[in-house]
C-alpha atoms as a PDB file:
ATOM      1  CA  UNK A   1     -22.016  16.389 -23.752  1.00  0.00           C
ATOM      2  CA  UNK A   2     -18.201  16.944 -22.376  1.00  0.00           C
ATOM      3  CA  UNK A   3     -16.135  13.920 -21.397  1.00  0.00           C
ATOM      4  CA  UNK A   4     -15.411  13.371 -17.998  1.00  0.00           C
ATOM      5  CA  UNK A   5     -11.879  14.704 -16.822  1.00  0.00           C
ATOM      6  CA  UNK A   6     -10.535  12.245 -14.518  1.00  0.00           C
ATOM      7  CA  UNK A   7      -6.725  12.483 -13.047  1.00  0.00           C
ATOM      8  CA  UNK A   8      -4.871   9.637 -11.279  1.00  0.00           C
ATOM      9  CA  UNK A   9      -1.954   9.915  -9.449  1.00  0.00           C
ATOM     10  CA  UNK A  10       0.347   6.530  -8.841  1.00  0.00           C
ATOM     11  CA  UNK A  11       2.602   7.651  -5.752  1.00  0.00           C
ATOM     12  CA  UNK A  12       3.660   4.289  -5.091  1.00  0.00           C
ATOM     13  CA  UNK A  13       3.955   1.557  -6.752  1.00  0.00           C
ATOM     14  CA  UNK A  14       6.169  -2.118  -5.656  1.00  0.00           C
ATOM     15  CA  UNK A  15       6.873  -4.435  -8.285  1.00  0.00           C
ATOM     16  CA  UNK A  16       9.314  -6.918  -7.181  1.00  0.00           C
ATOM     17  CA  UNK A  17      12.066  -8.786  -9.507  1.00  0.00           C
ATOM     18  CA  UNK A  18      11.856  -6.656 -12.370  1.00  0.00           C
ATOM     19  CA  UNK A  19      14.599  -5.385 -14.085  1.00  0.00           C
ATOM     20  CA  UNK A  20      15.923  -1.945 -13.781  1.00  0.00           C
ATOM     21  CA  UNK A  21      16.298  -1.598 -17.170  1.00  0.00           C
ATOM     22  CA  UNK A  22      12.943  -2.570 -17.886  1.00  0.00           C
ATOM     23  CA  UNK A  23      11.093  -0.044 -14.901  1.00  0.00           C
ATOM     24  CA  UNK A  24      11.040   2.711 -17.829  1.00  0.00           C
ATOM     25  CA  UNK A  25       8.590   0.519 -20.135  1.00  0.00           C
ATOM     26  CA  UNK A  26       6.797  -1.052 -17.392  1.00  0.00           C
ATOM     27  CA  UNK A  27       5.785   2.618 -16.058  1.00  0.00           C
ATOM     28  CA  UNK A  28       4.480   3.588 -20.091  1.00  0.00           C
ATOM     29  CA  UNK A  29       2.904   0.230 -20.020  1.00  0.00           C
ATOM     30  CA  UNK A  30       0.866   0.880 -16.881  1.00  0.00           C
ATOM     31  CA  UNK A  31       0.192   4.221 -17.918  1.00  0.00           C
ATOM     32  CA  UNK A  32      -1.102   3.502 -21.589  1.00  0.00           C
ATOM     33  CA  UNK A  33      -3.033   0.456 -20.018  1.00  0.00           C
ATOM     34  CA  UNK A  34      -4.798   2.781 -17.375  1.00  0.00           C
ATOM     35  CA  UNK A  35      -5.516   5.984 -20.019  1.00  0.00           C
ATOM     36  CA  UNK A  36      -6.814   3.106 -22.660  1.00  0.00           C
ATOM     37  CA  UNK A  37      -8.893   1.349 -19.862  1.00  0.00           C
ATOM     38  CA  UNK A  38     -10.347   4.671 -18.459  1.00  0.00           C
ATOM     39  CA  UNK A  39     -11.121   6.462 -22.051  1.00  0.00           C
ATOM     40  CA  UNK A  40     -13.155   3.412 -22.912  1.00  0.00           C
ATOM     41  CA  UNK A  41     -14.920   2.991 -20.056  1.00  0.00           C
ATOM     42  CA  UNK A  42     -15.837   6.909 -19.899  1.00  0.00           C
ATOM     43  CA  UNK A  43     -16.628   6.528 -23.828  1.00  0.00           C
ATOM     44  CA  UNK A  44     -19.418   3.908 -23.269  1.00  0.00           C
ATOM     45  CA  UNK A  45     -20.964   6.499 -20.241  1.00  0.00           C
ATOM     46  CA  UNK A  46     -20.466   3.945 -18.069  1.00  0.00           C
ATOM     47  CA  UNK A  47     -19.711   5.355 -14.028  1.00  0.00           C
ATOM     48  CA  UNK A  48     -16.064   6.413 -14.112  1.00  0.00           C
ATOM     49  CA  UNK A  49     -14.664   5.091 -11.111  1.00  0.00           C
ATOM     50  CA  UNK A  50     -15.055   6.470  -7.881  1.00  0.00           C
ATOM     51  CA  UNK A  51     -12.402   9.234  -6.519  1.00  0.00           C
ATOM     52  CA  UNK A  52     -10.235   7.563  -3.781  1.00  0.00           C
ATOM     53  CA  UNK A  53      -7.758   8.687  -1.903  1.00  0.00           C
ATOM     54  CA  UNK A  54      -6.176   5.144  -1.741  1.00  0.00           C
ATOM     55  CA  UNK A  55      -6.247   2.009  -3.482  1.00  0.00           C
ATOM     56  CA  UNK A  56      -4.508  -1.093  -2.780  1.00  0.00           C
ATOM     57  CA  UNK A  57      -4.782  -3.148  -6.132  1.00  0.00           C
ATOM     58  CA  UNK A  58      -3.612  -6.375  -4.217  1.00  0.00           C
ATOM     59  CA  UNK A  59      -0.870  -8.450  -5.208  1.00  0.00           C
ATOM     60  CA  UNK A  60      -0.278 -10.727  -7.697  1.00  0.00           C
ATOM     61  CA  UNK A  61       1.947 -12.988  -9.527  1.00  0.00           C
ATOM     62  CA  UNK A  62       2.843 -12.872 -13.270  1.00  0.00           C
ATOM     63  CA  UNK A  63       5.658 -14.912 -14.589  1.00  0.00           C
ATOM     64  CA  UNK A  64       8.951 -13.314 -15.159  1.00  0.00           C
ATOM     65  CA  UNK A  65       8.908 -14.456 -18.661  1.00  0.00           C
ATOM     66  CA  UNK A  66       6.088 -11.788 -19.155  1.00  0.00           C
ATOM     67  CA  UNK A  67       7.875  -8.874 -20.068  1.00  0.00           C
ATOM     68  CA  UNK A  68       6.945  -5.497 -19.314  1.00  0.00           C
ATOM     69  CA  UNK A  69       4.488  -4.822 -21.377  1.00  0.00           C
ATOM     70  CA  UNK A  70       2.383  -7.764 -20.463  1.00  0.00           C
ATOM     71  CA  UNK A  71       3.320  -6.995 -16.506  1.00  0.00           C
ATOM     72  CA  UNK A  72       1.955  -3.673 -17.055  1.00  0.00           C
ATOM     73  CA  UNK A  73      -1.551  -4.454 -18.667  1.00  0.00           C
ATOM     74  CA  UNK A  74      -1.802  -6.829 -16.049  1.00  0.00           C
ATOM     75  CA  UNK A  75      -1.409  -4.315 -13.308  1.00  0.00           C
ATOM     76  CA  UNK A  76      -3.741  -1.700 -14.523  1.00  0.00           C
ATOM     77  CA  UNK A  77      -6.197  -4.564 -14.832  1.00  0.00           C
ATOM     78  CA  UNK A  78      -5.341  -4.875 -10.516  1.00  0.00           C
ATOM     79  CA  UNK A  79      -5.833  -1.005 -10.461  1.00  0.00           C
ATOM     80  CA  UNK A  80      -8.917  -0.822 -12.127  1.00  0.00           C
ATOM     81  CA  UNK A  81     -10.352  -3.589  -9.823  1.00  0.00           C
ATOM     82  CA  UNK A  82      -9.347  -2.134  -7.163  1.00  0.00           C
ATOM     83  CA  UNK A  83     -10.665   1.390  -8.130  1.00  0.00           C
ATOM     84  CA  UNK A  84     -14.219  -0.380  -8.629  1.00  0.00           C
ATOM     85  CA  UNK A  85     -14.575  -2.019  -5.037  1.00  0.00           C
END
């Protein structure tokens, strides 16, 4: 059986009151977060999500103390939802 190829494309994305020098790791963050989330949920054959044009994943508030790595598994967690609705 082949895996499902799936491709997503982030045009936009706002994230207020984070550090320039931290925009670098919270863009690898999101992106590892989102390829983890999306392997594992094709591995179990579970329904990929659905193709979409547009998603708006909400907002949401996570503590400045997070860091960017925790600010970016957070908001893959907000895609994800919001690719699922």
């Amino acid at each position: 059986m082949s895996r499902p190829i799936v491709e997503l494309s982030i045009d936009r994305l706002v994230v207020e009151g984070v550090a320039p020098s931290d925009a670098g790791a919270l863009r690898r963050a999101v992106e590892r977060e989102l390829a983890r989330r999306l392997a594992a949920q094709a591995g179990t054959g579970a329904d990929v999500p659905r193709p979409a044009g547009h998603v708006d994943a909400g907002t949401m508030a996570v503590p400045v103390s997070a860091g960017p790595q925790r600010l970016g598994v957070a908001i893959a967690g907000q895609v994800m939802g919001g690719l699922k609705r």
